[in-house]
Protein backbone atom coordinates (compact mmCIF):
# COMPACT_ATOMS: atom_id res chain seq x y z
CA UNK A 1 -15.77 -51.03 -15.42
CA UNK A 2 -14.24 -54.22 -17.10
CA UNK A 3 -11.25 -53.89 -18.78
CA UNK A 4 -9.82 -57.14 -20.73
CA UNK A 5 -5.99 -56.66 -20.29
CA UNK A 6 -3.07 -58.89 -22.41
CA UNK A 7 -3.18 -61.01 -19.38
CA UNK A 8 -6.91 -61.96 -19.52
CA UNK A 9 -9.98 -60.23 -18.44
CA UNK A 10 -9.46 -58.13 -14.93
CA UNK A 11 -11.63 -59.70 -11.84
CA UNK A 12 -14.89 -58.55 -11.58
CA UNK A 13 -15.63 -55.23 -9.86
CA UNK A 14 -11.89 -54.39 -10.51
CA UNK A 15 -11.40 -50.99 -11.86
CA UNK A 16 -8.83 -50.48 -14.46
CA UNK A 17 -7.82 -47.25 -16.14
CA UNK A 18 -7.35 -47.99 -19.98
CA UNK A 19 -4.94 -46.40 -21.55
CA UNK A 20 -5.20 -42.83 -23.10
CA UNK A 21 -5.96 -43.23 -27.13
CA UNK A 22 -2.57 -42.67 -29.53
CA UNK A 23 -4.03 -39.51 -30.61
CA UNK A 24 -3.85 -38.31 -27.12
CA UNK A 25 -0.22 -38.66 -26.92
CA UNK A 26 2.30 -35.61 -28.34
CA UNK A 27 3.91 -37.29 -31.42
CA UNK A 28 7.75 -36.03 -30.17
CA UNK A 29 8.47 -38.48 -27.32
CA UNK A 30 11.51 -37.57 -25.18
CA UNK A 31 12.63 -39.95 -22.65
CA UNK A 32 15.25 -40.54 -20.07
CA UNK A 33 16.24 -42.82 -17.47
CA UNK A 34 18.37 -41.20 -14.28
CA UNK A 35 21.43 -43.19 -13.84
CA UNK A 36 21.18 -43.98 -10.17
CA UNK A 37 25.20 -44.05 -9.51
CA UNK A 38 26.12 -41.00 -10.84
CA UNK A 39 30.24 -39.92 -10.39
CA UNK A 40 30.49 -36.82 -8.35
CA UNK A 41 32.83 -34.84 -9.94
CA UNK A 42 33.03 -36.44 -13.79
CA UNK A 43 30.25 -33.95 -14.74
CA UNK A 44 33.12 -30.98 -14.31
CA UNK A 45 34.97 -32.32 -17.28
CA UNK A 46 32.05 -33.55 -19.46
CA UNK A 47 32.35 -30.22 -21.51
CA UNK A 48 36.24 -31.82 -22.72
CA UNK A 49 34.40 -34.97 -23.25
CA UNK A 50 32.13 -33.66 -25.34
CA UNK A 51 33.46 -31.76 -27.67
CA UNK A 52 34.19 -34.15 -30.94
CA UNK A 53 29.72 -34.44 -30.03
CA UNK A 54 29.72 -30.40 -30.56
CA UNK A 55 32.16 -31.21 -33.88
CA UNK A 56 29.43 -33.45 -35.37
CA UNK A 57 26.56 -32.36 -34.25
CA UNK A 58 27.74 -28.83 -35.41
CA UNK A 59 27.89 -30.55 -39.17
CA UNK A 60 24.64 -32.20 -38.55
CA UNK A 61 22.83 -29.32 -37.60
CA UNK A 62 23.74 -27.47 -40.74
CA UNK A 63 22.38 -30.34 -42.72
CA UNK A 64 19.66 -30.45 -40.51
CA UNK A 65 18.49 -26.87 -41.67
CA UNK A 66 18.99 -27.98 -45.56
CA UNK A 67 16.58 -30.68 -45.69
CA UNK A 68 14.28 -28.86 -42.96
CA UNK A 69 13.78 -25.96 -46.03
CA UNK A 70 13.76 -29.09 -48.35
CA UNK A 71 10.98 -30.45 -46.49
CA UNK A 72 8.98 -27.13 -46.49
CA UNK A 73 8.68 -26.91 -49.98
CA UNK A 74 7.56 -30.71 -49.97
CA UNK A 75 4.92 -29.91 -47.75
CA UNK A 76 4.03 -27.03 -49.24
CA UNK A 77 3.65 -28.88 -52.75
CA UNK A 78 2.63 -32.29 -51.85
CA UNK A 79 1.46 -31.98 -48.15
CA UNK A 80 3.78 -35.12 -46.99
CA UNK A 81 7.21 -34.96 -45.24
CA UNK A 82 9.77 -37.26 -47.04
CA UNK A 83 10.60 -40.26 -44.80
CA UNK A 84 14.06 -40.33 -45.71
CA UNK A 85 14.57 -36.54 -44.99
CA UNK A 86 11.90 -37.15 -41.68
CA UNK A 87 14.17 -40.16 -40.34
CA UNK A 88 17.04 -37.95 -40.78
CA UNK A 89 15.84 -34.72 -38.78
CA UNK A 90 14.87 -37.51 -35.78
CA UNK A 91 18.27 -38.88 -36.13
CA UNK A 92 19.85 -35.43 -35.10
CA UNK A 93 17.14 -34.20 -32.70
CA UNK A 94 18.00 -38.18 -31.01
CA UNK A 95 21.90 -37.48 -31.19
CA UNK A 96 21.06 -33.97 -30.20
CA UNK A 97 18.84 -35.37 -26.91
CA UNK A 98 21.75 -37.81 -26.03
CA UNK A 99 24.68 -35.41 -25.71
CA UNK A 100 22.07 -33.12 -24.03
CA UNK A 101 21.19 -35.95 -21.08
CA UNK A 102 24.53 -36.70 -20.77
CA UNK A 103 25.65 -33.12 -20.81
CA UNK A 104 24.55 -29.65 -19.46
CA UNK A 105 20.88 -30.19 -20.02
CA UNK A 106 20.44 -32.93 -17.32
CA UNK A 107 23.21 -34.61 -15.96
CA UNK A 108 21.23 -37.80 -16.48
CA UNK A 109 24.07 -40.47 -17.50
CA UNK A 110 27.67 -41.02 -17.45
CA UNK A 111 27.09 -43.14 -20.10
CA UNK A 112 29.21 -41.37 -23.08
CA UNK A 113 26.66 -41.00 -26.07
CA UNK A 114 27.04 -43.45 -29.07
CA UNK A 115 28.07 -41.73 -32.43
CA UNK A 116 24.93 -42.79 -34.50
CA UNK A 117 21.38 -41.40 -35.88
CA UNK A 118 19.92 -44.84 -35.00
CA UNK A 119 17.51 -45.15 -31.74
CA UNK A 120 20.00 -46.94 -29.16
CA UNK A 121 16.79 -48.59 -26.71
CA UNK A 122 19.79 -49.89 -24.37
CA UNK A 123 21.29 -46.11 -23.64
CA UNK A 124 18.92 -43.83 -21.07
CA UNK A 125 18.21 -41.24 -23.09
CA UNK A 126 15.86 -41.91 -25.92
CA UNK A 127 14.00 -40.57 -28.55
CA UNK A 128 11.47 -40.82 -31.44
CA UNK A 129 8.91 -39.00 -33.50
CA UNK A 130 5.52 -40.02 -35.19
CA UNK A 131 5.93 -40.01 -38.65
CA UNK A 132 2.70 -37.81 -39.72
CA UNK A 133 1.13 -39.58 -43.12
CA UNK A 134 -0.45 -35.92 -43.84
CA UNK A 135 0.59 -32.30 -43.25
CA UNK A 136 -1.37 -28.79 -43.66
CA UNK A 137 -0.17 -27.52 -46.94
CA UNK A 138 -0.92 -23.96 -45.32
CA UNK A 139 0.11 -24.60 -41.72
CA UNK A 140 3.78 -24.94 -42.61
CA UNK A 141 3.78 -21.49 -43.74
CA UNK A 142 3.26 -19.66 -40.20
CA UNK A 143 3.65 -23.05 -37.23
CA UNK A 144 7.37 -22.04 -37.52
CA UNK A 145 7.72 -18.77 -36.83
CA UNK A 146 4.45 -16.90 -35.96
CA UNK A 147 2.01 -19.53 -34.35
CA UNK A 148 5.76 -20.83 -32.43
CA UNK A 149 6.45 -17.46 -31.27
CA UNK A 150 4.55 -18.07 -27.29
CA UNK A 151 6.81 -20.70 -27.11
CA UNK A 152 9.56 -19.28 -28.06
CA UNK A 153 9.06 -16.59 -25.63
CA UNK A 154 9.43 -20.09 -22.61
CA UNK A 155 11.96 -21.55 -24.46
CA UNK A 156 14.13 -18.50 -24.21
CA UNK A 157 13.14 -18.50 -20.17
CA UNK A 158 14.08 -22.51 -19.89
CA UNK A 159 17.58 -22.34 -21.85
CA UNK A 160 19.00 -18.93 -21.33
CA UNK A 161 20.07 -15.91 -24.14
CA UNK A 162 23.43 -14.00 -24.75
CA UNK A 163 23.38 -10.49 -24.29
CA UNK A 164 26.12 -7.72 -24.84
CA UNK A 165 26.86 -5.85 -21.22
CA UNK A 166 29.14 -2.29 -21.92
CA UNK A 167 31.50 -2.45 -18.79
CA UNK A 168 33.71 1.10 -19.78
CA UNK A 169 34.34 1.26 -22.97
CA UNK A 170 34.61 -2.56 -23.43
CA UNK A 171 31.53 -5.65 -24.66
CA UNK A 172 31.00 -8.11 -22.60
CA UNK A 173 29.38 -11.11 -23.73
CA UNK A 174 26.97 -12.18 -21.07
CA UNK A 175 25.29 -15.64 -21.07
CA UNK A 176 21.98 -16.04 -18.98
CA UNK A 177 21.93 -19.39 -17.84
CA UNK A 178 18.29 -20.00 -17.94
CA UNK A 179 16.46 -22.12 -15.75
CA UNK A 180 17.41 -25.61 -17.10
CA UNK A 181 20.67 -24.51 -16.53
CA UNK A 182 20.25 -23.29 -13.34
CA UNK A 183 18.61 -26.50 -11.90
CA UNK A 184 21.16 -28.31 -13.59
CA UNK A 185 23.62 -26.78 -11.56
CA UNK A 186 22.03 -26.62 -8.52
CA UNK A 187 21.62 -30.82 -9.24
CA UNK A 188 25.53 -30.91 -9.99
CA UNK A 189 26.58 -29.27 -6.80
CA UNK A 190 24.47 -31.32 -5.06
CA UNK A 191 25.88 -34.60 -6.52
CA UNK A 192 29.52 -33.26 -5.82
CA UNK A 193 28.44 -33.40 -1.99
CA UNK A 194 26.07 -35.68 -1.21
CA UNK A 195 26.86 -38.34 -4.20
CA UNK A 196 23.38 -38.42 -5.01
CA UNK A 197 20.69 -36.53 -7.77
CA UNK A 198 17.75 -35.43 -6.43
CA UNK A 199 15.13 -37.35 -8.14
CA UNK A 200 12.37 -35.07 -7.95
CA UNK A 201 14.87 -32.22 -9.30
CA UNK A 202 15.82 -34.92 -12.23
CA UNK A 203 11.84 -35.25 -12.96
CA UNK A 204 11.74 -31.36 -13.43
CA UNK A 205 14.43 -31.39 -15.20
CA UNK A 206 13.22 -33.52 -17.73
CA UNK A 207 10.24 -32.24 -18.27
CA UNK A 208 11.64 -29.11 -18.86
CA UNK A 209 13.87 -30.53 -21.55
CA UNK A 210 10.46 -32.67 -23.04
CA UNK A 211 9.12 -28.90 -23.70
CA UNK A 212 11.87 -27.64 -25.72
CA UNK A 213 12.11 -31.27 -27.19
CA UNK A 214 8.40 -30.76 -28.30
CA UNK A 215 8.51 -27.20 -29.54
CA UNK A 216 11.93 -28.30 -31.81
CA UNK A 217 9.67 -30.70 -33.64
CA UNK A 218 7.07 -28.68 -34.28
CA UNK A 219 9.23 -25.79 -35.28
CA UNK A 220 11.30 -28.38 -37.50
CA UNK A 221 7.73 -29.21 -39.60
CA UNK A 222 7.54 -32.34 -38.11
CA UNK A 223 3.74 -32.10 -36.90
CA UNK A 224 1.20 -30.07 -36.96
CA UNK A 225 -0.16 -30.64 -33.22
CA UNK A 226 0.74 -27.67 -31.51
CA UNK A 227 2.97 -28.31 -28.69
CA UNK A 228 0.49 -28.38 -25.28
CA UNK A 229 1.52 -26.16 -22.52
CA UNK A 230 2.07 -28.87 -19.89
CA UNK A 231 4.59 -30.07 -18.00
CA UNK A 232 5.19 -33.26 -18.17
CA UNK A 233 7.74 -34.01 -15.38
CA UNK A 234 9.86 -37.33 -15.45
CA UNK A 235 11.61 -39.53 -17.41
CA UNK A 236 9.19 -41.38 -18.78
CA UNK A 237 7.18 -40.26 -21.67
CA UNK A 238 3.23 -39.84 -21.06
CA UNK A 239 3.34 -42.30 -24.03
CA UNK A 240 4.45 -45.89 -23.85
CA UNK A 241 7.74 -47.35 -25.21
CA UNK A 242 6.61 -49.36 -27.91
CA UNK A 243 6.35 -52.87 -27.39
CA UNK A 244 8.87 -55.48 -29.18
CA UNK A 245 11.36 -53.13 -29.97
CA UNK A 246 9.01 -50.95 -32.15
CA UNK A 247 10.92 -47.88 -31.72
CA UNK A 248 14.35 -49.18 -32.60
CA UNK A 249 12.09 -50.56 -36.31
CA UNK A 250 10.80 -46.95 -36.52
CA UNK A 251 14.63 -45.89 -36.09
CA UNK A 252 16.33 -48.18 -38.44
CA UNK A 253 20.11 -47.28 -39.02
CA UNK A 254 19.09 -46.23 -42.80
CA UNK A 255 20.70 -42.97 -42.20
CA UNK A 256 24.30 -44.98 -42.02
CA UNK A 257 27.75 -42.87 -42.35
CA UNK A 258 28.00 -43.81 -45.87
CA UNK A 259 24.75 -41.93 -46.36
CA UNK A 260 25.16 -38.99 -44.04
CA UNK A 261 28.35 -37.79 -44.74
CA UNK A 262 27.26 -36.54 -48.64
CA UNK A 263 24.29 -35.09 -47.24
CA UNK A 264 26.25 -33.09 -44.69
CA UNK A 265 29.25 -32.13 -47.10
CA UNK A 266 26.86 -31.41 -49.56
CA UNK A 267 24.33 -29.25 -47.07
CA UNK A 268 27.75 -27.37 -45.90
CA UNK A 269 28.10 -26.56 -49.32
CA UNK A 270 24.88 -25.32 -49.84
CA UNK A 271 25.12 -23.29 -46.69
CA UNK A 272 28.70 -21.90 -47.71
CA UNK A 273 27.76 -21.41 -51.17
CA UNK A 274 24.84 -19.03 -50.08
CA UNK A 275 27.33 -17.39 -47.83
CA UNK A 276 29.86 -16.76 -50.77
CA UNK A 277 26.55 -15.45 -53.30
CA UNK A 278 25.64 -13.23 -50.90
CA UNK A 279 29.10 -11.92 -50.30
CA UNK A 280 29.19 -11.71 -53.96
CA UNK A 281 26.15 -9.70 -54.33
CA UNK A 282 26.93 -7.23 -51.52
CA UNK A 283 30.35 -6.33 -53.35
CA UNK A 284 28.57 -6.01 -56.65
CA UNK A 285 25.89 -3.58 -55.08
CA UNK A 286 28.82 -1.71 -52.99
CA UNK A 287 30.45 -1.28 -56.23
CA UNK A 288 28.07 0.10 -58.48
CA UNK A 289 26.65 2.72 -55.52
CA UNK A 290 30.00 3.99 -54.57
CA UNK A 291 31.17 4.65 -58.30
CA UNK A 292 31.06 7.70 -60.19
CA UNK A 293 30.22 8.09 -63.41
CA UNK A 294 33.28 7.05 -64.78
CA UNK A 295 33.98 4.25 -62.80
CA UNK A 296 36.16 5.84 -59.70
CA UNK A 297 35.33 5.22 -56.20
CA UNK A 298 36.50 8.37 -54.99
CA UNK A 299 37.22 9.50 -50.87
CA UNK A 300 34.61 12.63 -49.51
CA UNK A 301 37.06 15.57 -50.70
CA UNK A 302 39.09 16.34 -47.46
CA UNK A 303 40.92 19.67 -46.31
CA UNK A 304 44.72 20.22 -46.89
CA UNK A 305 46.31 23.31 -45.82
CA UNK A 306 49.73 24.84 -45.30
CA UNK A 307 51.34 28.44 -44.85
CA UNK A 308 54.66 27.40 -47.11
CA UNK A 309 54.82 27.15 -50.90
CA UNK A 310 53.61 23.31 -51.27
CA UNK A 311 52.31 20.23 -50.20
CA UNK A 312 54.31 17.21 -51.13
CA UNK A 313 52.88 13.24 -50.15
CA UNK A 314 55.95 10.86 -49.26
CA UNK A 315 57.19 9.24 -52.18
CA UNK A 316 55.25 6.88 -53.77
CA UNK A 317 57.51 3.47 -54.63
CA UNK A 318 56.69 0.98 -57.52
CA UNK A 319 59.29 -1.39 -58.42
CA UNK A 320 57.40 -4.26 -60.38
CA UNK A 321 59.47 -6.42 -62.87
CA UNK A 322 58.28 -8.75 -65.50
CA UNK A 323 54.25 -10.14 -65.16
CA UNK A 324 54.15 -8.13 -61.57
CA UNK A 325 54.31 -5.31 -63.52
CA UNK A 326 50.66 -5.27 -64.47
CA UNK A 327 49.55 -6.03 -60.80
CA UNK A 328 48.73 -2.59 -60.06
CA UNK A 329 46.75 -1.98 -63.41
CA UNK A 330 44.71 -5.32 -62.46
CA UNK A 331 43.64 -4.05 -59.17
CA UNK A 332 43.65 -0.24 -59.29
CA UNK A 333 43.52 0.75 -62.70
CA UNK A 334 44.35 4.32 -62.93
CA UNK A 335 44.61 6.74 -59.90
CA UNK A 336 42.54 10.18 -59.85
CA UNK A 337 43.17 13.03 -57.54
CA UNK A 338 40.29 16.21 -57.48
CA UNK A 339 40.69 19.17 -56.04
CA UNK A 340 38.83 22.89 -55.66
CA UNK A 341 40.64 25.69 -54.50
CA UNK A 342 39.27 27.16 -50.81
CA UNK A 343 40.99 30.81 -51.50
CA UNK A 344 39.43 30.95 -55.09
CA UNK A 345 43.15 31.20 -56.68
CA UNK A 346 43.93 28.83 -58.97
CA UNK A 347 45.71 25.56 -57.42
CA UNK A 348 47.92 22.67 -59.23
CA UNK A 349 47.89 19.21 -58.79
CA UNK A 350 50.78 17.29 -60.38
CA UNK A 351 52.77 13.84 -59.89
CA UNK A 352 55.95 13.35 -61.57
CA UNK A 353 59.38 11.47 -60.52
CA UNK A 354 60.31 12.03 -56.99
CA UNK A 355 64.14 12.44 -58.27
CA UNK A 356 62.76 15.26 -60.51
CA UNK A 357 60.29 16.85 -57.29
CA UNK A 358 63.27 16.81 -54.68
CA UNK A 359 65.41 18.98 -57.21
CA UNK A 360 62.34 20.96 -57.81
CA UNK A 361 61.90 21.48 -53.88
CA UNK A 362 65.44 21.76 -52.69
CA UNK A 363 65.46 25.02 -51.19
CA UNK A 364 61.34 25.62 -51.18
CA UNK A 365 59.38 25.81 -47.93
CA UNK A 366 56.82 23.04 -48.34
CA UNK A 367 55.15 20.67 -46.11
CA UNK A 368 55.44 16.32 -46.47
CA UNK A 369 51.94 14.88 -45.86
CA UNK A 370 52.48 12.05 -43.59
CA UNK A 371 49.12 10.81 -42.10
CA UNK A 372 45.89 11.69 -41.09
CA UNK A 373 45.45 12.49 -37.06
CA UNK A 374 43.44 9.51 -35.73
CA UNK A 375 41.41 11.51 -33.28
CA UNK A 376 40.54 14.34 -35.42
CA UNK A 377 41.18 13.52 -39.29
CA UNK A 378 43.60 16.27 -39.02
CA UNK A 379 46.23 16.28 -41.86
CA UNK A 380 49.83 15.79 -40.50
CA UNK A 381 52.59 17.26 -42.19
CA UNK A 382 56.47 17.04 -42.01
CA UNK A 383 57.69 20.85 -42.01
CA UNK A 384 60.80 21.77 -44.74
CA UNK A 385 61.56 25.31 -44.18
CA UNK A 386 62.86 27.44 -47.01
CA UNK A 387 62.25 29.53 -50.01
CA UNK A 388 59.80 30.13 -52.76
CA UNK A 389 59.82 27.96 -56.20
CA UNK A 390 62.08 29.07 -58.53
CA UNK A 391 59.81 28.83 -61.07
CA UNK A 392 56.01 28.14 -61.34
CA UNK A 393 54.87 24.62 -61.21
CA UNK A 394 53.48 25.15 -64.41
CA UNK A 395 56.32 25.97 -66.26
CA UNK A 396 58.27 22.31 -65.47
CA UNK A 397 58.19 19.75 -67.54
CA UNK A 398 58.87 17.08 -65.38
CA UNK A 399 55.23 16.38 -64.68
CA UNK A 400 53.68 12.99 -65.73
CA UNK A 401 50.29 14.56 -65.25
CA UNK A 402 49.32 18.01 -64.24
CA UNK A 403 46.38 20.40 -64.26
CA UNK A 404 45.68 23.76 -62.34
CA UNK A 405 42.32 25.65 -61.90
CA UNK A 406 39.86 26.55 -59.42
CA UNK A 407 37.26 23.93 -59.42
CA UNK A 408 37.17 20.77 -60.15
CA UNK A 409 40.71 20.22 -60.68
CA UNK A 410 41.69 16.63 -61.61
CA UNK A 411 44.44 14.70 -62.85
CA UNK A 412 44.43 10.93 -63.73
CA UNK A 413 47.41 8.68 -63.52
CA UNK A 414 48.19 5.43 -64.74
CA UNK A 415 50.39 3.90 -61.91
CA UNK A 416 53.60 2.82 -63.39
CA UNK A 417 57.13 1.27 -62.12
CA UNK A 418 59.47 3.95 -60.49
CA UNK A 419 59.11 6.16 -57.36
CA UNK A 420 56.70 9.28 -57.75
CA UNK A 421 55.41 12.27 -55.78
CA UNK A 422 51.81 13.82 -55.81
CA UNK A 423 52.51 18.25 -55.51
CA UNK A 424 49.79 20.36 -54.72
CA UNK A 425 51.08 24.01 -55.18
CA UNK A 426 49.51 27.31 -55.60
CA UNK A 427 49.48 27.66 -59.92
CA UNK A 428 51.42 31.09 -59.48
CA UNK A 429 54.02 29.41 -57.11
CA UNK A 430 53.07 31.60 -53.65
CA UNK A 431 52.63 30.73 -50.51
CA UNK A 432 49.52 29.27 -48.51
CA UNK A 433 48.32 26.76 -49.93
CA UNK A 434 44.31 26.00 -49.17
CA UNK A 435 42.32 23.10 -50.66
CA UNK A 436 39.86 20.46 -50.54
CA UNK A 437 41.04 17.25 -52.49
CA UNK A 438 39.73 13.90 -52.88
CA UNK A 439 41.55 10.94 -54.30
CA UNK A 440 40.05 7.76 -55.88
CA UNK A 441 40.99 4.86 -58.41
CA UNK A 442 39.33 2.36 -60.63
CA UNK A 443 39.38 -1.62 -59.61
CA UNK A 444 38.79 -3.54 -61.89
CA UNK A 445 39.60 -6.60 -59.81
CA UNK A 446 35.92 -5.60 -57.86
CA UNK A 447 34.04 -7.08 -61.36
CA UNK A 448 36.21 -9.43 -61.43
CA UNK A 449 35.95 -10.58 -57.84
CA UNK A 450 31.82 -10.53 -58.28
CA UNK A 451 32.03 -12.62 -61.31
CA UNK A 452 34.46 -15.31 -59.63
CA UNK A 453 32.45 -15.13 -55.90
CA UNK A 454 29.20 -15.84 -57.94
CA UNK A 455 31.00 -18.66 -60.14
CA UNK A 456 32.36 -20.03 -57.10
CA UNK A 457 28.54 -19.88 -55.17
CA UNK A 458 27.20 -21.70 -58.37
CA UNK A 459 29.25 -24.24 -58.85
CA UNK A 460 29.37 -24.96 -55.00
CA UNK A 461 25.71 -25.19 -54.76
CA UNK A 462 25.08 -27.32 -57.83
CA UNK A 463 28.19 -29.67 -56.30
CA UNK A 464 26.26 -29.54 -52.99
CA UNK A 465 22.67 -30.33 -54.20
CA UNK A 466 23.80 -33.00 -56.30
CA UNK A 467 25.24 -34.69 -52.81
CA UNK A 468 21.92 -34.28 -50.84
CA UNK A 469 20.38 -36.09 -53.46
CA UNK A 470 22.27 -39.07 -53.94
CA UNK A 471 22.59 -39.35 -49.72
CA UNK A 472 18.79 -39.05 -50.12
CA UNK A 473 18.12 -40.89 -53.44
CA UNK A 474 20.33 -44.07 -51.49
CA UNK A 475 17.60 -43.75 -48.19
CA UNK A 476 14.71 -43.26 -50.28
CA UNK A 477 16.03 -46.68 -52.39
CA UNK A 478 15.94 -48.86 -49.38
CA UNK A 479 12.83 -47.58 -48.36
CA UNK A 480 11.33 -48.77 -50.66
CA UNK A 481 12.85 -52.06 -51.22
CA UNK A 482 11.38 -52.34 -47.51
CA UNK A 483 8.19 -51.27 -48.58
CA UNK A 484 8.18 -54.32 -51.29
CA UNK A 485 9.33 -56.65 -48.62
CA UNK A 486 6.53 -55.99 -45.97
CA UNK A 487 4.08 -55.91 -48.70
CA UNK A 488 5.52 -59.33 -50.23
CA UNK A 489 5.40 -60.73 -46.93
């Protein structure tokens, strides 16, 4: 056939291929030029050179995933990704593509990538997007997850996972390098000793990277033609460049620093806000399951036994002065102990001044709790050998709280400053002393916590959404004003 070219008509008889129709064409274009004098060794270190990329990018992925759900509910409301969010998402998935070609993904360049959202045509790697005029209102409820999930399955083959290996008694991470990464290296080793890339590696390479390319802008809402399952090797996508500099117009540097950074400090707010409501939530709903019913959160009700006359804890010390006297009343509240007797005679539970307790003890057989054993839960004691009481515990008045029974024996204490002891005796003062005890407190600084987390989550999120919306209120501005212009002109 004939086929009139920009030059003219061809000659007769001449058989031209015309070029494939737009629609034919994926609308994510990934492209990337090998840089035929690569350094041998400069790809070793590229990691160091990288990093302040991994900084931003790190901040620009967060935002990223803000205005990605933003864009979801504009779909799912209006059908029509907003440009200004749309330009953005290409902006990182561009950056994102540059620091990949330079870095661990191909090798490509030893060109450093430029800090910018804007299409760079003059750097190798490049990127752009078809902006879509119409998307499926219903579509953007599954294309993300469920219809993505067979590529998924070859994205995780192409880039790798992280896995947990037991080696002993000890996690390992484990990182499997996935087979861009392995042809990456196998191109890097190469380069270290022959000073060359193997191009037809390089054009595997980057098709390889095209794939995940596509499937990240289909995932990110940004069309609804599902990615093909085709490898398009090369640099060079199956599409053509633009002419005249058409995608560095598509890319125009709205998205400038002055604009990005209160999208991205107000996204990381949104994102940390969620973080701190959740947090917030978790400790309300811990709190109000683990309480009784009159506001403890008590321990399980452990065993405590001993052959001599008591069981003593170490003294207990509180020395607060002035305001830091009503620390422990803002954070504990008051202290319950609970106990039921294991022998069926009656036990008592007391806590009075340990000046008062040693005098009481001097001369008594008793045991000092000091610890739990670690590998059993076993109660540890510190052995005093003596006597009995000289009196029932009862019978002292010493006692800043005391009760004695079988069941359910409970005292509740109100901490306060000086150094105190916690007895448990037999009531009768005899020896062998077998229990079950719990002990518990009120915290009133919990509530208090959950009201100030959720505060803090609401005022952070309302600081953060009022951000995104001047970054994007500023983009959507000049797009119009450039609207006006092309339509004035």
């Amino acid at each position: 056939m004939t086929v009139t070219t920009p030059e003219g008509p061809a000659n007769p008889g001449e058989t031209v291929t015309a070029p494939p129709a737009p629609d034919s064409y994926y609308p994510v274009h990934v492209e990337g030029d090998l840089d035929p004098s690569l350094s041998r060794g400069l790809w070793i270190v590229k990691w160091i050179l990288l990093i302040p990329h991994y900084i931003v990018l790190g901040l620009l992925w967060v935002a990223f995933w803000v205005t990605t759900v933003l864009a979801f509910f504009a779909i799912l409301i209006t059908g029509r990704f907003p440009r200004s969010l749309f330009d953005f998402n290409v902006g990182v998935l561009r950056w994102s593509w540059r620091v990949a070609f330079y870095g661990y993904h191909a090798l490509g360049t030893d060109r450093y990538p430029p800090f910018t959202l804007a299409e760079r045509p003059d750097y190798p790697a490049r990127f752009w997007v078809d902006y879509p005029e119409r998307l499926s209102r219903g579509l953007v409820l599954v294309k993300w997850w469920l219809l993505a999930i067979p590529h998924f399955v070859v994205v995780a083959f192409l880039m790798g996972s992280y896995d947990g290996n037991t080696i002993g008694d000890d996690q390992v991470p484990f990182v499997g390098l996935g087979l861009i990464g392995f042809l990456v290296l196998v191109a890097a080793v190469v380069l270290l000793f022959q000073g060359h890339y193997p191009r037809r590696l390089f054009d595997l390479v980057a098709g390889l990277d095209r794939w995940t390319f596509r499937v990240a802008g289909y995932v990110s809402l940004m069309t609804d033609r599902y990615p093909p399952f085709a490898l398009d090797q090369g640099g060079r996508d199956p599409a053509p460049t633009p002419a005249g500099g058409a995608v560095a117009a598509h890319a125009r540097a709205r998205w400038s620093v002055g604009r990005t950074i209160p999208l991205v400090v107000g996204s990381v707010l949104v994102m940390t806000s969620l973080v701190i409501a959740l947090a917030g939530l978790a400790l309300a709903v811990f709190d109000v399951s683990e309480e009784d019913d009159d506001g403890f959160l008590m321990t399980k009700h452990e065993p405590l036994r001993s052959n001599s006359f008591a069981i003593a804890s170490e003294s207990l010390r509180l020395h607060l002065d002035g305001e830091a006297a009503r620390l422990p009343e803002a954070i504990t509240g008051d202290v319950r102990l609970n106990a039921d007797s294991v022998t069926g005679r009656p036990i008592f539970i007391g806590i009075g001044p340990t000046a008062d307790v040693d005098r009481y003890l001097s001369g008594v057989g008793h045991d000092t709790l000091v610890g739990l054993d670690d590998e059993d839960d076993e109660a540890k004691y510190r052995v005093t050998t003596g006597g009995p009481p000289p009196t029932a515990p009862t019978g002292e008045r010493f006692w800043d709280v005391q009760d004695a029974g079988v069941e359910d024996v409970q005292i509740t204490w109100t901490p306060k400053d000086g150094d105190w002891t916690v007895v448990v005796m037999n009531a009768d003062g005899t020896p062998v002393v077998d229990t079950r005890i719990a002990a518990g407190a009120e915290f009133p600084i919990v509530a208090a916590s959950v009201v100030a987390l959720l505060v803090t989550a609401g005022v952070a999120f309302l600081l953060g959404i009022v951000l995104i919306a001047v970054s994007i209120w500023m983009v959507s501005r000049e797009l119009s004003r450039h609207h006006e212009e092309r339509s004035a002109s």
